[in-house]
C-alpha atoms as a PDB file:
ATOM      1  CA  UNK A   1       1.710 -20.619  16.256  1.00  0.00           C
ATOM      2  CA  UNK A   2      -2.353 -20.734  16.068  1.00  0.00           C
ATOM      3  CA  UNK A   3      -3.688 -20.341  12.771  1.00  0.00           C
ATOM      4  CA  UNK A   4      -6.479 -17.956  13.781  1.00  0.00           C
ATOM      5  CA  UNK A   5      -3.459 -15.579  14.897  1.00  0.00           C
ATOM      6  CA  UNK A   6      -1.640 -15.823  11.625  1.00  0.00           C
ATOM      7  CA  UNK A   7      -4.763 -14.908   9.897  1.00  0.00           C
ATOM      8  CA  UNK A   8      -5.158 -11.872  12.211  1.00  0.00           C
ATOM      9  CA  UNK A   9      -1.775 -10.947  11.787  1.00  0.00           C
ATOM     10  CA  UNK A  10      -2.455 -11.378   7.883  1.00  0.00           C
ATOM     11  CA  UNK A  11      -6.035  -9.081   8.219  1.00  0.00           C
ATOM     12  CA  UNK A  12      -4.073  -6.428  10.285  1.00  0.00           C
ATOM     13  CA  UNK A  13      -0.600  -6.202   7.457  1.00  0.00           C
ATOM     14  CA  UNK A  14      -3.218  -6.263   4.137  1.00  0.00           C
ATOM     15  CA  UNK A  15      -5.475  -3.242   5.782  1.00  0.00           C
ATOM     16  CA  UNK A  16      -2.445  -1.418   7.069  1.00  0.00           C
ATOM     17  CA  UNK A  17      -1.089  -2.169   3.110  1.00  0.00           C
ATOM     18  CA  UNK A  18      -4.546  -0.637   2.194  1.00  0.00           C
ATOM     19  CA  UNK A  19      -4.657   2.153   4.014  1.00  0.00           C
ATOM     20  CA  UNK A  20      -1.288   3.499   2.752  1.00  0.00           C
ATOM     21  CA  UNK A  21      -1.739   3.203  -0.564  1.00  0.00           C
ATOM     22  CA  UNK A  22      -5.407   4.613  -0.593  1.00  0.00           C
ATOM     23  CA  UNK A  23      -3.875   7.503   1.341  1.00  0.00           C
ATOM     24  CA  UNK A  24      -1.280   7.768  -1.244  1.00  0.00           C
ATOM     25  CA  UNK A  25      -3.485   7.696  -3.889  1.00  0.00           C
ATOM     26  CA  UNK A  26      -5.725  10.146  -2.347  1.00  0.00           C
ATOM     27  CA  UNK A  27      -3.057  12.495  -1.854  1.00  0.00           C
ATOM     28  CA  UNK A  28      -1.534  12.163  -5.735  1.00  0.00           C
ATOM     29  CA  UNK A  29      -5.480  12.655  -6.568  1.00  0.00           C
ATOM     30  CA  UNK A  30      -5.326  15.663  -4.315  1.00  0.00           C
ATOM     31  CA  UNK A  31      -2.369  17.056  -6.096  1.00  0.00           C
ATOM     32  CA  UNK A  32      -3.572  16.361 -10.159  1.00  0.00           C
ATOM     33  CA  UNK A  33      -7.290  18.139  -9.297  1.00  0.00           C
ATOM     34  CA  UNK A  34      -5.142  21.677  -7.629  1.00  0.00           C
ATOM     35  CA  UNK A  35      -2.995  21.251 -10.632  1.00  0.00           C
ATOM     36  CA  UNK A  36      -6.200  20.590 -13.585  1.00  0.00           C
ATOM     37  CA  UNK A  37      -7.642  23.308 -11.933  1.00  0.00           C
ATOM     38  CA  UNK A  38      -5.071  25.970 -11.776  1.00  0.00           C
ATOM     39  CA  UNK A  39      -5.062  24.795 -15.677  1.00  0.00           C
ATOM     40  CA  UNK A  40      -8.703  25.262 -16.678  1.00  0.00           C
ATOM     41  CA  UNK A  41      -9.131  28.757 -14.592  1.00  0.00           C
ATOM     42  CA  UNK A  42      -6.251  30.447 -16.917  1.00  0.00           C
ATOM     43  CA  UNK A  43      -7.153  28.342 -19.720  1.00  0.00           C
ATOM     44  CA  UNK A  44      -9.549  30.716 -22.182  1.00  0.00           C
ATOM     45  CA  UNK A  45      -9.875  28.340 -24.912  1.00  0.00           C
ATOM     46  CA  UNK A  46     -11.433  25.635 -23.063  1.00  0.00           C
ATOM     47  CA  UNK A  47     -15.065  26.089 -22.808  1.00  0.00           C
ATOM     48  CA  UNK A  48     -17.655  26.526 -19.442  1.00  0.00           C
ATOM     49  CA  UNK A  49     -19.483  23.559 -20.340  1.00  0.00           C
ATOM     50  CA  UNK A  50     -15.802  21.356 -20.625  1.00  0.00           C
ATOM     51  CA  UNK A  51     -14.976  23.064 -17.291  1.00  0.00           C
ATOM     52  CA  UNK A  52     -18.222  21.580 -15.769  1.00  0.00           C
ATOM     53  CA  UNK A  53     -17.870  18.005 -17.138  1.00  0.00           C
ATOM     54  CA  UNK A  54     -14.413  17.981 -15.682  1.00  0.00           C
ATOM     55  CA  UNK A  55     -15.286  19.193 -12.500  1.00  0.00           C
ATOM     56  CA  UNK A  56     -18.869  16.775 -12.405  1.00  0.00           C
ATOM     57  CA  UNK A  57     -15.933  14.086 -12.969  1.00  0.00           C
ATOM     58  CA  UNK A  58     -13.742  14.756 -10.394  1.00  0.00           C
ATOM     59  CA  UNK A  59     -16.825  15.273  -7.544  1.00  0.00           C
ATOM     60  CA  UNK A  60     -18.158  11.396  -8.971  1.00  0.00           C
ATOM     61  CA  UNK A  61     -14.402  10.061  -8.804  1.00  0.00           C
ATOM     62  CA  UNK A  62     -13.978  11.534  -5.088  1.00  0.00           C
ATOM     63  CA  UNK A  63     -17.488   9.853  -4.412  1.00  0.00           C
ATOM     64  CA  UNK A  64     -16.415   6.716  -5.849  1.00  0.00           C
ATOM     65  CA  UNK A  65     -13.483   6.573  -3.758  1.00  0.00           C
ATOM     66  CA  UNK A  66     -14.890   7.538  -0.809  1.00  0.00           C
ATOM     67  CA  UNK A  67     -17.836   4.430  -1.514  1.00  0.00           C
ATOM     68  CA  UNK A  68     -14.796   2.694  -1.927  1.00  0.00           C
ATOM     69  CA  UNK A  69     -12.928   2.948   1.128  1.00  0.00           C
ATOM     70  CA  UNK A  70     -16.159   2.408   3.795  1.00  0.00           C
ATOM     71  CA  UNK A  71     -16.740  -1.106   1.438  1.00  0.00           C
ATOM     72  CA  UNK A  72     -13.033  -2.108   2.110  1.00  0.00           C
ATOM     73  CA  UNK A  73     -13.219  -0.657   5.865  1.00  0.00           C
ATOM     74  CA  UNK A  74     -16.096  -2.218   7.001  1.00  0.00           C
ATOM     75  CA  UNK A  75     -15.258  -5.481   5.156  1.00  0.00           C
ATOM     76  CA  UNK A  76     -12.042  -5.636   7.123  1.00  0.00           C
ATOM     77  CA  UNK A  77     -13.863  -4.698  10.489  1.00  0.00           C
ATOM     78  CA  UNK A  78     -16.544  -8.045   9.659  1.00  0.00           C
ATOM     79  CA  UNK A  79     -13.682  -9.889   8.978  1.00  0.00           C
ATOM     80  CA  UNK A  80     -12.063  -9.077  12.479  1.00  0.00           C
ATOM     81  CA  UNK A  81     -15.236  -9.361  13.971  1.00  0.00           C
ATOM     82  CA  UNK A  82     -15.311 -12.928  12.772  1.00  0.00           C
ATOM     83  CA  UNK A  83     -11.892 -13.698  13.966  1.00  0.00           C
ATOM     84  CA  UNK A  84     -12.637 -11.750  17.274  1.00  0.00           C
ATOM     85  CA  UNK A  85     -16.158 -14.139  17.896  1.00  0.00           C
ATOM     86  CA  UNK A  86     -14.375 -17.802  17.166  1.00  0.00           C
ATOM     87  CA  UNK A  87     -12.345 -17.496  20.329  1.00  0.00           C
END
């Protein structure tokens, strides 16, 4: 088999790996911020300011994440490009 094809076979599984468990992570993300919030709205002890912090936190992490994913993506798409021009 041609080594260039292995490779792109290899680029192809590792993204497809990526993409699952970013969207899985995402989604368990997803789930903690409804539940943190639900807790913090009935919460009366907890202070506005805390509340803030927390949610200034969670807006940088999505951010991050998001910064995160279009690195990886458009790494991958170079990479394929560079397989896709050696022909």
């Amino acid at each position: 088999m041609d080594p260039k094809q292995i490779a792109k076979q290899m680029i192809v599984f590792n993204k497809t790996a990526f993409d699952n468990n970013f969207s899985a992570m995402q989604a368990l993300h997803e789930q903690t911020e409804r539940l943190v919030n639900k807790f913090w709205e009935k919460s009366p002890m907890f202070p506005e300011e805390g509340k803030k912090a927390i949610s200034e936190w969670m807006k940088s992490y999505k951010k991050g994440s998001d910064d995160l994913k279009n690195a990886v993506d458009e790494n991958f798409k170079k990479v394929e490009d560079f397989f896709n021009e050696s022909k």
